[in-house]
C-alpha atoms as a PDB file:
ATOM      1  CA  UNK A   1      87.842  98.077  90.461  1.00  0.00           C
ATOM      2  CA  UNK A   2      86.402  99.109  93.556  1.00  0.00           C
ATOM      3  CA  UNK A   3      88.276 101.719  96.221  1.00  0.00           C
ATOM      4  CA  UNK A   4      87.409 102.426  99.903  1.00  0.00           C
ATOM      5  CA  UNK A   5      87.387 106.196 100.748  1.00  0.00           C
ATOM      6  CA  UNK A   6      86.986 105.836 104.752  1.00  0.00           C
ATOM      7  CA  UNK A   7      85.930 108.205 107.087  1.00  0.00           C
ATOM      8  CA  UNK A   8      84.287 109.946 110.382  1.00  0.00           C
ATOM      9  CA  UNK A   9      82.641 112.361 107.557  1.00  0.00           C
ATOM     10  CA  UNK A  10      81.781 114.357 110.808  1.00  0.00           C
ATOM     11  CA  UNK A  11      79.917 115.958 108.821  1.00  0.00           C
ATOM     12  CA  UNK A  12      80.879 115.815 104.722  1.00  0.00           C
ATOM     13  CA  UNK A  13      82.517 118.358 103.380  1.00  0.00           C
ATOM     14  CA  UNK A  14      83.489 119.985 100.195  1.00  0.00           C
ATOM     15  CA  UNK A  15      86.987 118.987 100.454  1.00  0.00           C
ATOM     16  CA  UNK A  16      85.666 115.873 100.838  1.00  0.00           C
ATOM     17  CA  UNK A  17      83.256 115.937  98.057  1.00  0.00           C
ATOM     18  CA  UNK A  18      86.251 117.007  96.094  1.00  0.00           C
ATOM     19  CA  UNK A  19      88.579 113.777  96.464  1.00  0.00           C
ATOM     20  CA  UNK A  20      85.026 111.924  96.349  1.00  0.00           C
ATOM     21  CA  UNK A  21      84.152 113.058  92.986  1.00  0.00           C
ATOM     22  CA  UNK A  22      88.157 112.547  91.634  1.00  0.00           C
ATOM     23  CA  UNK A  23      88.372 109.132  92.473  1.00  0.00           C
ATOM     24  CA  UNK A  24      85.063 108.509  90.828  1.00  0.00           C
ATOM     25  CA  UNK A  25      86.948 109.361  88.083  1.00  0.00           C
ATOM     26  CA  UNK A  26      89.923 107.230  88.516  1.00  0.00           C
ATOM     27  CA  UNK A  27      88.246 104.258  89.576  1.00  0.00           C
ATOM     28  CA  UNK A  28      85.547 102.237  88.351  1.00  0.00           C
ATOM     29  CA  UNK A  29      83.518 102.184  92.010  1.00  0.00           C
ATOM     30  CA  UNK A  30      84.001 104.175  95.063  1.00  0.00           C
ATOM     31  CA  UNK A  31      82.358 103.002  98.414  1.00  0.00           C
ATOM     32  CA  UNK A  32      82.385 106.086 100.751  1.00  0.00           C
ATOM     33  CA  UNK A  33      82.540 103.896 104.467  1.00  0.00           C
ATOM     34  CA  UNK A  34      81.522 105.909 107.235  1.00  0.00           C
ATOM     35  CA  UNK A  35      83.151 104.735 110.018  1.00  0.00           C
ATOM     36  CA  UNK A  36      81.357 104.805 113.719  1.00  0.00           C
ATOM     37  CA  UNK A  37      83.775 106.316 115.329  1.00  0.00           C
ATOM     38  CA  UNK A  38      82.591 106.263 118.614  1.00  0.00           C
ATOM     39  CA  UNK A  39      85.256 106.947 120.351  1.00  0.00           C
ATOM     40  CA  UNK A  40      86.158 110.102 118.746  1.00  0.00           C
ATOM     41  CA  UNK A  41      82.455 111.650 120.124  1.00  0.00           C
ATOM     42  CA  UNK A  42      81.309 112.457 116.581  1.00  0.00           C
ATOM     43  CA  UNK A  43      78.723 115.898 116.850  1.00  0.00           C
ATOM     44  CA  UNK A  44      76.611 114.098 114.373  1.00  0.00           C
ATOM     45  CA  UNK A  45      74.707 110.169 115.182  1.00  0.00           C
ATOM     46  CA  UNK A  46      76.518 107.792 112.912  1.00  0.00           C
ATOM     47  CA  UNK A  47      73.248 107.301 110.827  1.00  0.00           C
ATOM     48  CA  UNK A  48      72.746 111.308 110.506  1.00  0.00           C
ATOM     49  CA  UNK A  49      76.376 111.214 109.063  1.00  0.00           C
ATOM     50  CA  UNK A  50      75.600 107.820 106.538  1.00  0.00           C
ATOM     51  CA  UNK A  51      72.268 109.780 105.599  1.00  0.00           C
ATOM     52  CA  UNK A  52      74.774 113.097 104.847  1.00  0.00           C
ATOM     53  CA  UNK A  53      77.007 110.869 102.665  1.00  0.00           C
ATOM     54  CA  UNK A  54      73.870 109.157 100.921  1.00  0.00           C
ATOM     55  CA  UNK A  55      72.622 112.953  99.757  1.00  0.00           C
ATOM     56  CA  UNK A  56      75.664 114.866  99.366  1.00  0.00           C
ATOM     57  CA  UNK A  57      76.711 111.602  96.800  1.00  0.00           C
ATOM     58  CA  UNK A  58      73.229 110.986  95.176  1.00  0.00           C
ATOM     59  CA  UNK A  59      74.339 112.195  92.026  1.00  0.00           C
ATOM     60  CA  UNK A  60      77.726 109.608  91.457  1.00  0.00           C
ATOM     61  CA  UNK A  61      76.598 107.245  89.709  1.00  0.00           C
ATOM     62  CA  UNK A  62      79.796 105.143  90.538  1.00  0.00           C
ATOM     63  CA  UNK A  63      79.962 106.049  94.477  1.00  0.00           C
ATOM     64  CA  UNK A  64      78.021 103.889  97.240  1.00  0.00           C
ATOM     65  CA  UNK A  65      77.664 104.954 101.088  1.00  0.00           C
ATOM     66  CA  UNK A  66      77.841 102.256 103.740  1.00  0.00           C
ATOM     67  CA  UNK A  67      78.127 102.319 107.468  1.00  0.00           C
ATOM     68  CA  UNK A  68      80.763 100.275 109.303  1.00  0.00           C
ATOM     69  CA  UNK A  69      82.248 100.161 112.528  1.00  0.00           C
ATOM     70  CA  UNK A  70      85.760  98.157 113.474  1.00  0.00           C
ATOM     71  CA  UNK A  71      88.774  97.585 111.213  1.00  0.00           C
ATOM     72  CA  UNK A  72      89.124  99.052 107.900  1.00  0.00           C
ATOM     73  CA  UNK A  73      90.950  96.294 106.598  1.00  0.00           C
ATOM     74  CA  UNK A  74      88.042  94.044 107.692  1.00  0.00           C
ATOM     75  CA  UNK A  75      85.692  96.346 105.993  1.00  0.00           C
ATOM     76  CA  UNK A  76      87.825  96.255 102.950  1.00  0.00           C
ATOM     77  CA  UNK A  77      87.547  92.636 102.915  1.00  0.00           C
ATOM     78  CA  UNK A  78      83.620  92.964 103.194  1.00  0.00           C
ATOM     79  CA  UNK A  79      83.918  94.754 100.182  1.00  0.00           C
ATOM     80  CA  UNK A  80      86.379  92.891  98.195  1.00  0.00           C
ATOM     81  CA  UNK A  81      88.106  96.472  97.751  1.00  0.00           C
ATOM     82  CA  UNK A  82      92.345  96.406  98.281  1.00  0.00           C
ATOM     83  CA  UNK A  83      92.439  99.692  97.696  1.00  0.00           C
ATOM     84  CA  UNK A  84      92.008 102.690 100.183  1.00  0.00           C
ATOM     85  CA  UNK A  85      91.933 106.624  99.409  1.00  0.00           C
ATOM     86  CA  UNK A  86      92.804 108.929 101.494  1.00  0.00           C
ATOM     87  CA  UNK A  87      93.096 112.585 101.329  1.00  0.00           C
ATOM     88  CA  UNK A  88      95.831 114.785 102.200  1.00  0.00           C
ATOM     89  CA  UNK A  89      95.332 118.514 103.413  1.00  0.00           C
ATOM     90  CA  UNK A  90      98.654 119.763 104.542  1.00  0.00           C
ATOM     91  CA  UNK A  91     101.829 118.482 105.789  1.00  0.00           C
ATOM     92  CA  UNK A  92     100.198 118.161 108.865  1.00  0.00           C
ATOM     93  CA  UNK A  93      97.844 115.557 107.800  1.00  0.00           C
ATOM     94  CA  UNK A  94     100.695 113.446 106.469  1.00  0.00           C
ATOM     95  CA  UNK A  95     102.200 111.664 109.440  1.00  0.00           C
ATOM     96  CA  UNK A  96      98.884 110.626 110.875  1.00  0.00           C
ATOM     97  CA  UNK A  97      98.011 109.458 107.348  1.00  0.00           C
ATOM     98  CA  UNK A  98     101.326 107.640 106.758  1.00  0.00           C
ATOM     99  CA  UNK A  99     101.144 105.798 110.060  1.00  0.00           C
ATOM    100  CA  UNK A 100      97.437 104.356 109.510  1.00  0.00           C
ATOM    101  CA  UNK A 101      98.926 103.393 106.078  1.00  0.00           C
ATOM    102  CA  UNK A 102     101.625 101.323 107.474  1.00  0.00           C
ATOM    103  CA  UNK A 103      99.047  99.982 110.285  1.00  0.00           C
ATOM    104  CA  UNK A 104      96.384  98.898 107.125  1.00  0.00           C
ATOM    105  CA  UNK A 105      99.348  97.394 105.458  1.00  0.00           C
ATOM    106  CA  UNK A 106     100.782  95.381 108.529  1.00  0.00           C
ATOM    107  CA  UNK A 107      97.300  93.797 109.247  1.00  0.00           C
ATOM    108  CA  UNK A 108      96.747  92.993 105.109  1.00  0.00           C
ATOM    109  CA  UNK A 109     100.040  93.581 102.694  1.00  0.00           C
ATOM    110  CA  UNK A 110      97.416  93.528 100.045  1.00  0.00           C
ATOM    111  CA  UNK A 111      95.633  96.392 100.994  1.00  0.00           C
ATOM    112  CA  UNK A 112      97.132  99.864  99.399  1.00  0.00           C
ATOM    113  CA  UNK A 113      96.717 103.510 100.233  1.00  0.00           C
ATOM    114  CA  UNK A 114      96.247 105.966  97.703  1.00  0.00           C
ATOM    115  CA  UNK A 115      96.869 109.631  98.981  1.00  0.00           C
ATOM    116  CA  UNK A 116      94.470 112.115  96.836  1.00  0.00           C
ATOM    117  CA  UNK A 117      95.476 116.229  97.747  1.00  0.00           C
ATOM    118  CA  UNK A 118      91.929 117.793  97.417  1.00  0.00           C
ATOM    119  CA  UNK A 119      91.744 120.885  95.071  1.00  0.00           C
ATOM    120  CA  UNK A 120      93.417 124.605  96.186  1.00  0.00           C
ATOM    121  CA  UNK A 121      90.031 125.990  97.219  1.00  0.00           C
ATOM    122  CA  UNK A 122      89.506 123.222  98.900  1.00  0.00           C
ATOM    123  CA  UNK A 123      92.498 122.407 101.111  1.00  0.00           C
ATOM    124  CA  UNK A 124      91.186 124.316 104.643  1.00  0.00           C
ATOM    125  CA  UNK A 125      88.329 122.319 104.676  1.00  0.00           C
ATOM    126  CA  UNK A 126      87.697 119.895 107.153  1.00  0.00           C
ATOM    127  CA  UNK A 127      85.011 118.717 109.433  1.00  0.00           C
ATOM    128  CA  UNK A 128      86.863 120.125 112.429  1.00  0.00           C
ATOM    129  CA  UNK A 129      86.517 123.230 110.721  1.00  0.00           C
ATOM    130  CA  UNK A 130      82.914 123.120 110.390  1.00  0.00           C
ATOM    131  CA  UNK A 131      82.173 121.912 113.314  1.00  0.00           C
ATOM    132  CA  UNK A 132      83.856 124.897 115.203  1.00  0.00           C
ATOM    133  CA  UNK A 133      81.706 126.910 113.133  1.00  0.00           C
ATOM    134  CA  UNK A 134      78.598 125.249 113.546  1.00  0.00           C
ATOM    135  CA  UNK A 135      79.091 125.515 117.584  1.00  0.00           C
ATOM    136  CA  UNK A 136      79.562 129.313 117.519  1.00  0.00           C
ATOM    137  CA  UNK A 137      76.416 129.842 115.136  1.00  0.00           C
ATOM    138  CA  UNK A 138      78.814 131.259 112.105  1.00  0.00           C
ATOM    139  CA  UNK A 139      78.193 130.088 108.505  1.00  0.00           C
ATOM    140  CA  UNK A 140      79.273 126.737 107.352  1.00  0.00           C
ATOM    141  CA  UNK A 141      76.866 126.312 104.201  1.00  0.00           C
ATOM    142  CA  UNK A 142      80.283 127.555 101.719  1.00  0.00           C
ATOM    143  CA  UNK A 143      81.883 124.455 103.150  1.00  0.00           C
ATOM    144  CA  UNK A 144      79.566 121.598 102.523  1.00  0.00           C
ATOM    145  CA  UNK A 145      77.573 120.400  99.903  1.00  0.00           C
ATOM    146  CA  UNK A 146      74.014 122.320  99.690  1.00  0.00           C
ATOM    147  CA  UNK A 147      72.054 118.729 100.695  1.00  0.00           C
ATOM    148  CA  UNK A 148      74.745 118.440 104.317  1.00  0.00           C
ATOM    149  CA  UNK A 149      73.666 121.836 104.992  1.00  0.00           C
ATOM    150  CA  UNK A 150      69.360 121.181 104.901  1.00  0.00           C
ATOM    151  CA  UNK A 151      69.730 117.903 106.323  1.00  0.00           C
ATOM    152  CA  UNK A 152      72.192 120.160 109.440  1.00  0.00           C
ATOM    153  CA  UNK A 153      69.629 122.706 109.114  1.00  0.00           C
ATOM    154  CA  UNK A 154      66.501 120.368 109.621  1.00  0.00           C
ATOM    155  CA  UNK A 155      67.786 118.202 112.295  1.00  0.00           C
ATOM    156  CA  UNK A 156      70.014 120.817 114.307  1.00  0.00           C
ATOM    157  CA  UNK A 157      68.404 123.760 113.980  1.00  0.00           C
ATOM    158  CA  UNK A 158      70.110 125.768 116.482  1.00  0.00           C
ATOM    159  CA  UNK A 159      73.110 124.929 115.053  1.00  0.00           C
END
C-alpha cells in the first residue's frame, strides 16, 4: 500500500526525516510529494527542494520523491495512494491539520489522514525554524539531514 506524505519541505528537516522514515515502516511505499507552493514564497526553488527530498531519502528503499503542484487529492489520485500522512508537532499544529483533513475528505471521502507525532528530540523542528536560522547566519546543520545541509551549503552559500 502506498501513502502520500505531502509537503512545502521548505527545506527537509529532521523532524521530517523522522515521520519519513516511520511510515516507511508502517507502510509498504511512501511517496514524499513536494508541493509548489507558490504562494507561500518558499526560500528554496521548488526543484532545489525535490532535489533536497531526493538526497536526504536516497537511502529508503521504500520512499519515492515527486514534485506536484495543485490539489492533493488530485495528486493522490495520480498516485493511486488514499492514504495521506501528516505530522503533528504540537497542539498548535492540530487545528490547521484537522481542517485540511476535513477539506481532503470533502473533495474525496476515500482519501484518509493519518496523523504521525515525530519523535521527542524531534518535535521543535520545522522548516520555519530553519529558515529563521538560515537568514540570521546561525547553525541549522543539527536540524537537517547532513545531504540538505551540502546541497544549502553549495547553492546558498551565504546562507
Amino acid at each position: 500500500m502506498s501513502v502520500i506524505y505531502p509537503g512545502t519541505f521548505d527545506p527537509i528537516t529532521n523532524g521530517h526525516m523522522d515521520i519519513i522514515t516511520r511510515a516507511a515502516r508502517l507502510f509498504d511505499e511512501v511517496i514524499v510529494a513536494v508541493a509548489a507552493s507558490e504562494s507561500k514564497g518558499p526560500m528554496f526553488g521548488h526543484a532545489e527542494r525535490v532535489a533536497m527530498a531526493e538526497a536526504a531519502c536516497k537511502n529508503l528503499s521504500n520512499v519515492r520523491v515527486e514534485g506536484f503542484s495543485g490539489l492533493l487529492v488530485d495528486f493522490c489520485h495520480t498516485a493511486n495512494a488514499h492514504i495521506v500522512i501528516r505530522g503533528l508537532r504540537a497542539v498548535s499544529d492540530f487545528e490547521y491539520e484537522l481542517q485540511m483533513g476535513y477539506a481532503n475528505a470533502s473533495l474525496d471521502p476515500e482519501i484518509e489522514t493519518l496523523y504521525l507525532m515525530p519523535s521527542l528530540q524531534n518535535a521543535f523542528i520545522s522548516s520555519s525554524v530553519v529558515r529563521a536560522i538560515l537568514a540570521h547566519g546561525g547553525r541549522y546543520s543539527h536540524l537537517v539531514p547532513p545531504e540538505v545541509a551540502a546541497l544549502i551549503q553549495k547553492e546558498h552559500p551565504c546562507t
